[in-house]
C-alpha atoms as a PDB file:
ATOM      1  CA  UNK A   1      91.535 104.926 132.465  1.00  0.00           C
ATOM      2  CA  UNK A   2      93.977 102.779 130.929  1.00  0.00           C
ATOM      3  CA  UNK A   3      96.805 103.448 128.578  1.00  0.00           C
ATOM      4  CA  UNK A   4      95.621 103.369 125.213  1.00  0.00           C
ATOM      5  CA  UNK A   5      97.733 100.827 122.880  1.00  0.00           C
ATOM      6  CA  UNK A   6      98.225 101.258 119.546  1.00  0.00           C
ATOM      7  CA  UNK A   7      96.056 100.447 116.535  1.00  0.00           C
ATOM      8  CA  UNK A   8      96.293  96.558 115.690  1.00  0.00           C
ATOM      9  CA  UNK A   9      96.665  95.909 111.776  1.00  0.00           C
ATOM     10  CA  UNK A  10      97.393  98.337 108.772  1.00  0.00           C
ATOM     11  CA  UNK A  11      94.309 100.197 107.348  1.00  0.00           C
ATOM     12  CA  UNK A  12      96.229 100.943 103.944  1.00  0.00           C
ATOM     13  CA  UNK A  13      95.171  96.682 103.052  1.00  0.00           C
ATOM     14  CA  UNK A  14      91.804  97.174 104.359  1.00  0.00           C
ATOM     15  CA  UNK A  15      89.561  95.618 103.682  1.00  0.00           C
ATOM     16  CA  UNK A  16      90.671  91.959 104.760  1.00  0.00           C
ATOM     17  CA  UNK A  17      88.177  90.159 102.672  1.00  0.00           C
ATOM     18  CA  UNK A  18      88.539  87.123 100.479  1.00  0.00           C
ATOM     19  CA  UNK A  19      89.215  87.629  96.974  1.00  0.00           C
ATOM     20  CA  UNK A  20      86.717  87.460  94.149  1.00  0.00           C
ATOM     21  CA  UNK A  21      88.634  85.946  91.742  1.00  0.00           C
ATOM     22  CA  UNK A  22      92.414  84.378  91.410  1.00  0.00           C
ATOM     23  CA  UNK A  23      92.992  86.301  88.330  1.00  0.00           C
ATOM     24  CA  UNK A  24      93.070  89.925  89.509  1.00  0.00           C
ATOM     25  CA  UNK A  25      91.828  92.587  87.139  1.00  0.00           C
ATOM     26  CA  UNK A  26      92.927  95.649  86.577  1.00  0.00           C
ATOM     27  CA  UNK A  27      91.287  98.694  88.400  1.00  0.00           C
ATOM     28  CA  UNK A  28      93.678 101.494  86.815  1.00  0.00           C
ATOM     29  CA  UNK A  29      96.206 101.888  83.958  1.00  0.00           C
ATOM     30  CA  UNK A  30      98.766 104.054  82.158  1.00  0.00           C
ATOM     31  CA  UNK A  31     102.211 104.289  80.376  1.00  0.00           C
ATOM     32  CA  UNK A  32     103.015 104.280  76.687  1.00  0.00           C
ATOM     33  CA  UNK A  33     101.106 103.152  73.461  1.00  0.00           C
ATOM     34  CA  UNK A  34     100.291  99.350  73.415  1.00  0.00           C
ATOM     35  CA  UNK A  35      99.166  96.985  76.030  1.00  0.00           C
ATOM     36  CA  UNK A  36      99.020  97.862  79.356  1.00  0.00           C
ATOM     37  CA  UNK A  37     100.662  95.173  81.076  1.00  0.00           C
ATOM     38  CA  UNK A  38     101.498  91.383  81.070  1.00  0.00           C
ATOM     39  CA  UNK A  39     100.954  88.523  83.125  1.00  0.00           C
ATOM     40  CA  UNK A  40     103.026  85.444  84.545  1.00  0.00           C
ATOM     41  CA  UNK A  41     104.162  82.800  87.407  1.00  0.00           C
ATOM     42  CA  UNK A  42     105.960  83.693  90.381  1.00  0.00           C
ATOM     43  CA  UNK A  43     108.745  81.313  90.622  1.00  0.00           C
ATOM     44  CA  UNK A  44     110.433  82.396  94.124  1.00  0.00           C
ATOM     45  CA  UNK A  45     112.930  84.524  95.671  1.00  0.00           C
ATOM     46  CA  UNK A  46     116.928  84.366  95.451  1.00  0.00           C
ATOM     47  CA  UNK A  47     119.395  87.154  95.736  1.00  0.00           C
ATOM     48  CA  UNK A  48     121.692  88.766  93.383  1.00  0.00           C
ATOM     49  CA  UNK A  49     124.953  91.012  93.395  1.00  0.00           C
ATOM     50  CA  UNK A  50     124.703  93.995  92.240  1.00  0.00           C
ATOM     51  CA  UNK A  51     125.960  97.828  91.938  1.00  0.00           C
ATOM     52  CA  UNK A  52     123.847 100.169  93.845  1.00  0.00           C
ATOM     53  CA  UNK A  53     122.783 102.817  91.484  1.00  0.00           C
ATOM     54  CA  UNK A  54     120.234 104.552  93.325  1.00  0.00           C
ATOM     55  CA  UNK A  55     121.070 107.667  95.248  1.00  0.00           C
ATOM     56  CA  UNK A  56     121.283 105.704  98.757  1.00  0.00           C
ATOM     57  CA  UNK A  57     125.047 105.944 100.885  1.00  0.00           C
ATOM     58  CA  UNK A  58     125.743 102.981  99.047  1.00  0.00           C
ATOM     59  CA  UNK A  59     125.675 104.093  96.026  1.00  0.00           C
ATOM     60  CA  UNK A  60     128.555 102.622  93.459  1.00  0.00           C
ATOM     61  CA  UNK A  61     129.424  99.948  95.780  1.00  0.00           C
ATOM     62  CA  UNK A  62     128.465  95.953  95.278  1.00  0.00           C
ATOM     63  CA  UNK A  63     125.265  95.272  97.284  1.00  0.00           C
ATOM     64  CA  UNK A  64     123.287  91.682  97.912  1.00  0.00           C
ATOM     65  CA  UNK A  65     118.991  92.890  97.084  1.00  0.00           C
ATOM     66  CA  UNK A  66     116.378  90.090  97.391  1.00  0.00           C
ATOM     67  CA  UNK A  67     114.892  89.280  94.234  1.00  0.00           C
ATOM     68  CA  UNK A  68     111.770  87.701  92.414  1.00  0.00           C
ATOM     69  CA  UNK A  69     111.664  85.745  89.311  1.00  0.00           C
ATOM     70  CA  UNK A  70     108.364  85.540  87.072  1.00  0.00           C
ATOM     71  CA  UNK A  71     108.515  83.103  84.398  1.00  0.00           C
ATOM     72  CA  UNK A  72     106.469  84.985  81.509  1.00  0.00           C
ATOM     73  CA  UNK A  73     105.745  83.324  78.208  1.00  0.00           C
ATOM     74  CA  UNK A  74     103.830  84.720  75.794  1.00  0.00           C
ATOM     75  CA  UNK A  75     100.048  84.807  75.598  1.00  0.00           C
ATOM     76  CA  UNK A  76      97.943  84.877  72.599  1.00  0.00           C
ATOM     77  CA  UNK A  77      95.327  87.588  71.594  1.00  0.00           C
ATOM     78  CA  UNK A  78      91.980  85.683  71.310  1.00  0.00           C
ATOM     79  CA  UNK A  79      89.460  88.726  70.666  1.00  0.00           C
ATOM     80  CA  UNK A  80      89.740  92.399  70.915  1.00  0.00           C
ATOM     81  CA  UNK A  81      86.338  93.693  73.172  1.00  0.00           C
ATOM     82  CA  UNK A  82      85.240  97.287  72.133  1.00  0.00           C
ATOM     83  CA  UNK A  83      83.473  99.008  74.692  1.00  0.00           C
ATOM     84  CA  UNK A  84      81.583 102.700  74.599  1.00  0.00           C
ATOM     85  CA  UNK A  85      80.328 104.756  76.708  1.00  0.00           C
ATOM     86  CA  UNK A  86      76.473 105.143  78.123  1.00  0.00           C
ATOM     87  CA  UNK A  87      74.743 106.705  80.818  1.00  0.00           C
ATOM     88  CA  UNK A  88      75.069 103.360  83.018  1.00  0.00           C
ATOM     89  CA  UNK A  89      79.434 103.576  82.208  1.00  0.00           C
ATOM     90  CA  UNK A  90      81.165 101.400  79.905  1.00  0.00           C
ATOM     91  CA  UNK A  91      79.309  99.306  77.865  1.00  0.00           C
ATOM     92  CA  UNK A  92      80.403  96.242  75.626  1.00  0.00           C
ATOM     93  CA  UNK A  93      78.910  96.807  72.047  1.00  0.00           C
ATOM     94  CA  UNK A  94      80.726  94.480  69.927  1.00  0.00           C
ATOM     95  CA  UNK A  95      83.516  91.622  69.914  1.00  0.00           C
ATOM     96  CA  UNK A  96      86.261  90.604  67.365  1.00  0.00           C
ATOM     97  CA  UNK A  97      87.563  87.154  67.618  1.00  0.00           C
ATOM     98  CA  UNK A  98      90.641  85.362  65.963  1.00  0.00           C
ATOM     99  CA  UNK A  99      89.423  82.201  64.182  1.00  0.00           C
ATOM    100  CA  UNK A 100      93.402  80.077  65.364  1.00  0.00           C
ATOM    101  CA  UNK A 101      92.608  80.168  68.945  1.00  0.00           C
ATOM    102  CA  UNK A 102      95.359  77.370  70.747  1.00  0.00           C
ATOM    103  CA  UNK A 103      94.168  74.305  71.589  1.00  0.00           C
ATOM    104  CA  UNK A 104      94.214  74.330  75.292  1.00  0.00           C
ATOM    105  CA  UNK A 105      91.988  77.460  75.204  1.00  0.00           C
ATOM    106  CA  UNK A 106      89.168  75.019  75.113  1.00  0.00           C
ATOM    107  CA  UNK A 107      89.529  74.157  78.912  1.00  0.00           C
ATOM    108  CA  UNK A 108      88.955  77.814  80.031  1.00  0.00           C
ATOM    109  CA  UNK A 109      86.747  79.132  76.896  1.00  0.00           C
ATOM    110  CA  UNK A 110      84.080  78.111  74.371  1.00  0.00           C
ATOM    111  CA  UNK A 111      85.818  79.721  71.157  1.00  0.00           C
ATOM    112  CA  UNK A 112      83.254  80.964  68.737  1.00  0.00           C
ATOM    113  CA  UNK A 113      81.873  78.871  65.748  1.00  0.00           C
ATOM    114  CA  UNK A 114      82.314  81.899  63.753  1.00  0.00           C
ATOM    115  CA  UNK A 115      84.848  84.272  64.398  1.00  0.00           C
ATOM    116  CA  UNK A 116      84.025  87.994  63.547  1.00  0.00           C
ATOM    117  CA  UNK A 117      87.594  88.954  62.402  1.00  0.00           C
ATOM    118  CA  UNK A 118      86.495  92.448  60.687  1.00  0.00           C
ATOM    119  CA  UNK A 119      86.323  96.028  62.496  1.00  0.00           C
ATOM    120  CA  UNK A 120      83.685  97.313  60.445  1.00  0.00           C
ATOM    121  CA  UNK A 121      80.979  97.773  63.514  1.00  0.00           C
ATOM    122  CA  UNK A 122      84.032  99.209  65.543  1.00  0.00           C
ATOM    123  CA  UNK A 123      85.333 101.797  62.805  1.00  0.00           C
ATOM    124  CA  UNK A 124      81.576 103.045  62.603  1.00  0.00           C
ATOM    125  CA  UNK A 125      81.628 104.130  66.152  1.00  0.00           C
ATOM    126  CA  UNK A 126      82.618 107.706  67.169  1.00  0.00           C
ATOM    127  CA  UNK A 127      83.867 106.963  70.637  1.00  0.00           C
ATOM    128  CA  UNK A 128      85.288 103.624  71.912  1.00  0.00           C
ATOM    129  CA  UNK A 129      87.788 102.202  73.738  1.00  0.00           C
ATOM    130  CA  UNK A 130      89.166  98.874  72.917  1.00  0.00           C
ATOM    131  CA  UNK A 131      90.298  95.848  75.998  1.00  0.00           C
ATOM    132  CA  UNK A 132      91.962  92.581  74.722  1.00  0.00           C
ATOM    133  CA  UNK A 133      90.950  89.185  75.591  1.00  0.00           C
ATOM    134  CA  UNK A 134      94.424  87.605  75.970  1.00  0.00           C
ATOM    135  CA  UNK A 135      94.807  83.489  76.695  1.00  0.00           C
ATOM    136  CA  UNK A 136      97.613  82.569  79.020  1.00  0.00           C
ATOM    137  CA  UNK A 137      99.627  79.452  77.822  1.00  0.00           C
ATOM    138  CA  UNK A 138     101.436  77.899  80.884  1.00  0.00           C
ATOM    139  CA  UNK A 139     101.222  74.683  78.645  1.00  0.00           C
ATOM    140  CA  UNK A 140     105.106  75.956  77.052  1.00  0.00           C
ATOM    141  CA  UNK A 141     106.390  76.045  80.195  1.00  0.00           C
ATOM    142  CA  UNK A 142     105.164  72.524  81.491  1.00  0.00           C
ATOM    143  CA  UNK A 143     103.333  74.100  84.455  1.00  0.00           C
ATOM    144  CA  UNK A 144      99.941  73.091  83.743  1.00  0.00           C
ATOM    145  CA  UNK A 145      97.327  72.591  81.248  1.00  0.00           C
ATOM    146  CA  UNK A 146      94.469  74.713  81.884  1.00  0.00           C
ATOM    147  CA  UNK A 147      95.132  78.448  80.698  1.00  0.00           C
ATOM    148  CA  UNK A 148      93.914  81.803  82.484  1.00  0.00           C
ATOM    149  CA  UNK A 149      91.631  84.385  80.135  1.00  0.00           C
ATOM    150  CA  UNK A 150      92.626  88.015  81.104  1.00  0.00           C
ATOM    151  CA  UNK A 151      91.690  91.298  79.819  1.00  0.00           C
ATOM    152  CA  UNK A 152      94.157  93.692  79.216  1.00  0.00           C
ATOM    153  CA  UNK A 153      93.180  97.001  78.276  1.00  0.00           C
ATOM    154  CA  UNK A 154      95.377  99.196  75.927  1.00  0.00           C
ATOM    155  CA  UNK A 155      97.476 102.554  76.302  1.00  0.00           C
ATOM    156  CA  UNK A 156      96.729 104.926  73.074  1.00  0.00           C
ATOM    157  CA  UNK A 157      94.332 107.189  71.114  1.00  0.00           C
ATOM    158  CA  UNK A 158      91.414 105.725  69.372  1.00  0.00           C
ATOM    159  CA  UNK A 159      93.358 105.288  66.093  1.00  0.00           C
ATOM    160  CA  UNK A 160      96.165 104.098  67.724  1.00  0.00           C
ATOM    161  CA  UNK A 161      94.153 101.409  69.671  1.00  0.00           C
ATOM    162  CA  UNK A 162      92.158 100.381  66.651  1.00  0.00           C
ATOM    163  CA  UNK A 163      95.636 100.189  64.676  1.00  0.00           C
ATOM    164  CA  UNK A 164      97.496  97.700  68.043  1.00  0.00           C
ATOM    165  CA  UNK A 165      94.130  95.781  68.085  1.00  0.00           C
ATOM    166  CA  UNK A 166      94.341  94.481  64.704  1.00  0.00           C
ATOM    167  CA  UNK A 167      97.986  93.999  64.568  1.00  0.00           C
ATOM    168  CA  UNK A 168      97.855  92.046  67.617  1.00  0.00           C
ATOM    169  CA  UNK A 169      94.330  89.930  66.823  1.00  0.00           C
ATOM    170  CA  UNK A 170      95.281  85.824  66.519  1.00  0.00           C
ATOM    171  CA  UNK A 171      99.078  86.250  67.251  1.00  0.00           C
ATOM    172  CA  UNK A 172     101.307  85.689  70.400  1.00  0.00           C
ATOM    173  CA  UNK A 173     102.725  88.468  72.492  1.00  0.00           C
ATOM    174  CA  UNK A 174     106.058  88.309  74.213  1.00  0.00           C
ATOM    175  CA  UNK A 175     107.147  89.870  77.355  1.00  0.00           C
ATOM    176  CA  UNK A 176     109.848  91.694  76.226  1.00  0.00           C
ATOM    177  CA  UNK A 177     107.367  93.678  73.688  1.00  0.00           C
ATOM    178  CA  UNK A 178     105.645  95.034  76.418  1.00  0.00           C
ATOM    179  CA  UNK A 179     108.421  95.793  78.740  1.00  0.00           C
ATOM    180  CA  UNK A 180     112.503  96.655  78.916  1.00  0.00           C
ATOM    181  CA  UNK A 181     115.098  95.848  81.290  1.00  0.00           C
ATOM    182  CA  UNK A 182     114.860  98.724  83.907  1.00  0.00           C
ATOM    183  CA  UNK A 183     111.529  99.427  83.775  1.00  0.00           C
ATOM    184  CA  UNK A 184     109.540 100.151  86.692  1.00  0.00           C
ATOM    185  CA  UNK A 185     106.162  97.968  87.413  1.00  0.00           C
ATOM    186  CA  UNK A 186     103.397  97.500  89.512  1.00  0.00           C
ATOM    187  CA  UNK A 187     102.264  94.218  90.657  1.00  0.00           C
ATOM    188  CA  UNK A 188      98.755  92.861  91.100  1.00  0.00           C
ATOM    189  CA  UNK A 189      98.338  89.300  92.664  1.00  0.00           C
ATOM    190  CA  UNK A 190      96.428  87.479  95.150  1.00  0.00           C
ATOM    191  CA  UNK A 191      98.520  86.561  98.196  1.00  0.00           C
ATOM    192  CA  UNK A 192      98.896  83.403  99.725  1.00  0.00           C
ATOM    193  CA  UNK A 193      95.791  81.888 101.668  1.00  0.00           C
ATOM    194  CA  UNK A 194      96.197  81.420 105.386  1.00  0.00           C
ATOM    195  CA  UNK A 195      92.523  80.268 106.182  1.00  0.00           C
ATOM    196  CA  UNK A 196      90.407  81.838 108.924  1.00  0.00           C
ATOM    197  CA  UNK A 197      92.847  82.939 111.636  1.00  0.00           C
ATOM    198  CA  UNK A 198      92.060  84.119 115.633  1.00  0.00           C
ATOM    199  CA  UNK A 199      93.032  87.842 116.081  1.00  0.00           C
ATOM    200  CA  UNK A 200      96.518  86.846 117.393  1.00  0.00           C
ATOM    201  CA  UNK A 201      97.960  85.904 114.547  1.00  0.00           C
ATOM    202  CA  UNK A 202      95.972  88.199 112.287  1.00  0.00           C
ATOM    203  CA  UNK A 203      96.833  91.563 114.163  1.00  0.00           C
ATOM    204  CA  UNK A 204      99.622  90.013 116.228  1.00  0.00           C
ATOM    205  CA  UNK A 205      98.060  91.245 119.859  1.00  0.00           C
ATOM    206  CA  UNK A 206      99.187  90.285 123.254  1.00  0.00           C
ATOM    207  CA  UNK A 207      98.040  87.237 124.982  1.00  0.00           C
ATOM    208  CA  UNK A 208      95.920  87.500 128.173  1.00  0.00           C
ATOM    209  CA  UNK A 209      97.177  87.443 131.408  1.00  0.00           C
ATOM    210  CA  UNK A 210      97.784  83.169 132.022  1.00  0.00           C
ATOM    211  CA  UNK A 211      95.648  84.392 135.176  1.00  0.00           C
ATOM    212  CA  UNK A 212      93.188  86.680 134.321  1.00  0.00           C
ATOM    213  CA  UNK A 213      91.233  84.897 132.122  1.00  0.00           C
ATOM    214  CA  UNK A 214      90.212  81.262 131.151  1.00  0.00           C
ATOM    215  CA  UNK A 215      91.069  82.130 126.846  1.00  0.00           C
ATOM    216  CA  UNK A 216      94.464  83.426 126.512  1.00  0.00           C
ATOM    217  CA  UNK A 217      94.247  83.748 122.728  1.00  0.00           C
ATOM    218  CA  UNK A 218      90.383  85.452 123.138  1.00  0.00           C
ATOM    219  CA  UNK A 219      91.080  89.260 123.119  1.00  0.00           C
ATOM    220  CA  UNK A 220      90.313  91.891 125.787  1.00  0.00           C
ATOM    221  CA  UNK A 221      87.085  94.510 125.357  1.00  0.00           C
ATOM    222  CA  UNK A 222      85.461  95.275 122.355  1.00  0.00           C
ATOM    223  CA  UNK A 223      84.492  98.183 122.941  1.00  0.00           C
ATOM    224  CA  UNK A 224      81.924 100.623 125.206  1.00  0.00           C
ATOM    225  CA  UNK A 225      78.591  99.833 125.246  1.00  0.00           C
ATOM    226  CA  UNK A 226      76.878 102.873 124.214  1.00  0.00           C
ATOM    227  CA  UNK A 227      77.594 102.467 120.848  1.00  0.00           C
ATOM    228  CA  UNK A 228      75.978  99.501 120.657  1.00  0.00           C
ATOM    229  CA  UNK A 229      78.191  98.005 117.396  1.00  0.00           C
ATOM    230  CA  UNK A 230      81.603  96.542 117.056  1.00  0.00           C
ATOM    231  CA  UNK A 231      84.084  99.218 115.534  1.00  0.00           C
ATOM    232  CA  UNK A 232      85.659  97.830 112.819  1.00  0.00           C
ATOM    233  CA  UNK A 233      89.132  98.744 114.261  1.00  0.00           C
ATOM    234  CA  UNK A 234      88.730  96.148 117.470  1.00  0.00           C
ATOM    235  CA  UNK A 235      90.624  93.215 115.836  1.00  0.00           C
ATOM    236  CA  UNK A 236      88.408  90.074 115.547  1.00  0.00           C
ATOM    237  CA  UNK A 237      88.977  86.577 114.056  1.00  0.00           C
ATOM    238  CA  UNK A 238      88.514  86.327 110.226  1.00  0.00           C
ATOM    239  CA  UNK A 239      90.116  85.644 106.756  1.00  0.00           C
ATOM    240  CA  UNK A 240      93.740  86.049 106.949  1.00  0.00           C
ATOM    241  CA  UNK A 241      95.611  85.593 103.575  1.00  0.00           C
ATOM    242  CA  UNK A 242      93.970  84.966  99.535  1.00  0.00           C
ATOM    243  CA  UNK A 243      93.700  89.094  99.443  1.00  0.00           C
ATOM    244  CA  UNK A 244      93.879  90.741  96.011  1.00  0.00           C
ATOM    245  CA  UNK A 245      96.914  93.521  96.534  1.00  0.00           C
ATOM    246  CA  UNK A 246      99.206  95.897  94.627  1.00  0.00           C
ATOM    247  CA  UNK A 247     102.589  96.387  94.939  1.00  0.00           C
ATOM    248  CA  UNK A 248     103.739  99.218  93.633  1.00  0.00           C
ATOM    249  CA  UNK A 249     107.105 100.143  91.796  1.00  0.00           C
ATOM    250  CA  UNK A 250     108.917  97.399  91.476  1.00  0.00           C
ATOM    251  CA  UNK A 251     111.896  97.603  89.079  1.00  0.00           C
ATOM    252  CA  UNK A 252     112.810  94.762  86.490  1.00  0.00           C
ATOM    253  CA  UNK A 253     116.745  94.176  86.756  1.00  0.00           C
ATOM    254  CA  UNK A 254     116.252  91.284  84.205  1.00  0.00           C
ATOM    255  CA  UNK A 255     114.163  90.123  81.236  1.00  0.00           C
ATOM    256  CA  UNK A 256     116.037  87.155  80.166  1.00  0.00           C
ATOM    257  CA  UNK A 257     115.832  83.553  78.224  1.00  0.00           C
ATOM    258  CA  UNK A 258     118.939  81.898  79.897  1.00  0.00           C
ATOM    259  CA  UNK A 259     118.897  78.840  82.042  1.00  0.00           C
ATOM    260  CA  UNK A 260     118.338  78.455  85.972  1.00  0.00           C
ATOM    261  CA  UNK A 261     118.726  76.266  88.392  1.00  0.00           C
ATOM    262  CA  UNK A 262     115.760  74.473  89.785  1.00  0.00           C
ATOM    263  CA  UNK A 263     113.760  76.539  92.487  1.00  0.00           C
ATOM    264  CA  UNK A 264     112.007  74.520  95.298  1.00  0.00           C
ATOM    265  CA  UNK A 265     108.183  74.010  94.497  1.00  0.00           C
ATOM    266  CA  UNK A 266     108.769  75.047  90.960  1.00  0.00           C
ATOM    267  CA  UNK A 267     111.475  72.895  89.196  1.00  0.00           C
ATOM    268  CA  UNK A 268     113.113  74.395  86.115  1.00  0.00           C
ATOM    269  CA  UNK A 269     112.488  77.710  84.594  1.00  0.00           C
ATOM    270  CA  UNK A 270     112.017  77.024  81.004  1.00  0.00           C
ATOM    271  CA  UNK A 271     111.254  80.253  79.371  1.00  0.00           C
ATOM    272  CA  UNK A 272     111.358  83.842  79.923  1.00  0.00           C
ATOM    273  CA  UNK A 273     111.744  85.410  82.688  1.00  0.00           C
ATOM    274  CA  UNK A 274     111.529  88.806  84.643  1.00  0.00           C
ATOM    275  CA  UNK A 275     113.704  89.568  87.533  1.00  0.00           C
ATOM    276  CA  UNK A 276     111.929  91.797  89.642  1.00  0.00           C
ATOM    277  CA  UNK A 277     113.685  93.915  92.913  1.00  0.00           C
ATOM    278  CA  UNK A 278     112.469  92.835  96.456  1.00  0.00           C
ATOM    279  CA  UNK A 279     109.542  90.533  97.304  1.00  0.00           C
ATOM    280  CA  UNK A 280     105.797  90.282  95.435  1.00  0.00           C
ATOM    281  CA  UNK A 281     102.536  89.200  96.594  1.00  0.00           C
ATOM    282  CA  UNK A 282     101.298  85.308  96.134  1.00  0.00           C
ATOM    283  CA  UNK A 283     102.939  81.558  96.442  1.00  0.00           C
ATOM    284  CA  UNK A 284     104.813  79.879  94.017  1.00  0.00           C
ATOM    285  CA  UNK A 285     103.029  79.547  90.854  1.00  0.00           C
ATOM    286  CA  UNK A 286     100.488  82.438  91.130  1.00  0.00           C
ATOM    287  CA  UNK A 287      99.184  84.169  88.436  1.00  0.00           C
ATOM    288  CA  UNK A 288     100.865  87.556  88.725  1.00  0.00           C
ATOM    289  CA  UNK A 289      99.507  90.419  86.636  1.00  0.00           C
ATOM    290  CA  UNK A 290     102.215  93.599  85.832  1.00  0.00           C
ATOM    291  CA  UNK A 291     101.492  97.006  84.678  1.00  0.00           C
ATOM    292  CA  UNK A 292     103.084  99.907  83.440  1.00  0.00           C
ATOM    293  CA  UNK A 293     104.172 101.960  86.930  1.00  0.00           C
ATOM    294  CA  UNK A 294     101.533 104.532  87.523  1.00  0.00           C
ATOM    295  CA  UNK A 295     104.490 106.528  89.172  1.00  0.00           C
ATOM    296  CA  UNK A 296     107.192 108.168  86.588  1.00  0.00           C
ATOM    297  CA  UNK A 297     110.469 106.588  87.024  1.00  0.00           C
ATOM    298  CA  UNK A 298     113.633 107.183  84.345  1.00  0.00           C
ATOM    299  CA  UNK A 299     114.198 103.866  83.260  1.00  0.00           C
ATOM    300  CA  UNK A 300     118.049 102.023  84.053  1.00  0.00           C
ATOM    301  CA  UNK A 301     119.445  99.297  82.812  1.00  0.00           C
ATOM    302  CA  UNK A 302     121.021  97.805  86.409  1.00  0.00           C
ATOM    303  CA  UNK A 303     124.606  96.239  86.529  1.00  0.00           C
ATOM    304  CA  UNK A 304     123.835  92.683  87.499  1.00  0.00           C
ATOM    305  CA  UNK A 305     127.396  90.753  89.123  1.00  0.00           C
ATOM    306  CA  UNK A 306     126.257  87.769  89.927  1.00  0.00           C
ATOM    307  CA  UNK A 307     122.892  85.482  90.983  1.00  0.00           C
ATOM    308  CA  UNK A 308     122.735  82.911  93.708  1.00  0.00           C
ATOM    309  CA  UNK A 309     119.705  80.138  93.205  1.00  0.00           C
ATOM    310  CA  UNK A 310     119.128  77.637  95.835  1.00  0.00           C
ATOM    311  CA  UNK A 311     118.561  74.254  94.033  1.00  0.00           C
ATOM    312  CA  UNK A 312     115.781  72.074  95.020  1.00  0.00           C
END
């Protein structure tokens, strides 16, 4: 019997299907009263200088980290959805819309002939929780006209939901209400799409022996017979990239409105922006969803020297 290799491909991103949808929801959620989380647009990577503050053997001295900037402008609360719960889960028992929805909302939504703006039905109700129905608006940034409609649940007691929700109904939320510099984030997105890809590339085994057989690039067994299946651990050909995935943790070093230099594939960052630590899922110009870290951190406002931006 042969040596036995090890295991091709990581099962903590299994499964490797296609994703549903390019605007990930939400599957779990935490941190302080108000909304859960924001969304934006990956710009790209650069690097900055900075002083190490964690509690590494570099700590105090001027370090180079990767980083990611996220171009986030603000997003407008179109309706508030207030859900309750029944025997089948969460159920969707009522809807309060703003009647100023933005104009480009009509390429992604039909907006109601008559708004329901009061809370009545929803202040009747003994147990709820309340989601809002927020409208993207990449228009103010010049990267496109057709907006994304996410729902964004909220952090809170009933009172204190029902009290956010109708603050927040028909107006325009900013990043920088949602989040602080230092704060630690997790990041939902839906990677970059590599097609259907042979089990070389996608788990990275060895070619066959130039010799041995007539497909180099084919794979060895799959497996004894006497199970009479495929395991699902024997690599095989399939979807490689356009997975929905989380990164956890990620600290902001940077909510800013000051100017760039153009990024390659993006241009010019024209509005706000989050610089997050290390590397996040998707391509340029993905819709990336952030939440509050599920994992406590003590929030730090980093010492930022200097950044370096390659211009297109």
């Amino acid at each position: 019997m042969g040596k036995k290799s090890t295991r091709r491909g990581s099962l903590s991103v299994w499964h490797r299907s296609r994703a549903a949808r390019l605007v990930p929801r939400l599957r779990s959620w935490s941190g302080p009263k108000g909304l859960s989380g924001i969304v934006g647009y990956k710009v790209g990577m650069t690097d900055v200088l900075i002083v190490d503050d964690s509690d590494s053997p570099t700590k105090g001295q001027e370090v180079v980290r990767p980083v990611t900037i996220v171009e986030v402008p603000p997003i407008f609360i179109y309706a508030v959805n207030a859900l309750r719960p029944t025997l089948d889960g969460l159920k969707q028992f009522t809807q309060v819309t703003a009647p100023n929805a933005p104009k480009e909302a009509r390429r992604a939504i039909t907006a109601a002939k008559k708004p329901k703006t009061t809370f009545e039905t929803i202040e009747k109700e003994s147990t709820f929780e309340l989601r809002l129905i927020a409208i993207t608006q990449p228009s103010k940034i010049s990267l496109k006209k057709t907006p994304e409609i996410v729902e964004i649940p909220l952090n809170g007691t009933q009172a204190e939901q029902l009290e956010i929700a109708k603050s927040l109904l028909g107006k325009e939320v900013n990043a920088s209400d949602v989040f602080k510099q230092g704060d630690y984030t997790d990041v939902i997105a839906v990677t970059t799409g590599k097609g259907w890809q042979g089990l070389v590339k996608r788990y990275g085994v060895a070619l066959n022996p130039h010799k041995a057989t007539a497909h180099r690039r084919k794979g060895g067994t799959l497996g004894g017979e006497t199970q009479a299946r495929v395991f699902f651990s024997v690599p095989r050909p399939g979807q490689m990239g356009y997975h929905r995935r989380t990164d956890f943790n990620k600290r902001i070093l940077k909510i800013a409105n000051d100017k760039l230099p153009p990024f390659p594939h993006y241009g010019e960052v024209k509005g706000a922006y989050f610089m997050l630590d290390g590397s996040i899922p998707g391509p340029t110009k993905r819709l990336i969803r952030m939440r509050h870290a599920s994992d406590s951190h003590q929030a730090k406002v980093p010492n930022i020297l200097s950044v370096q931006v390659q211009t297109v």
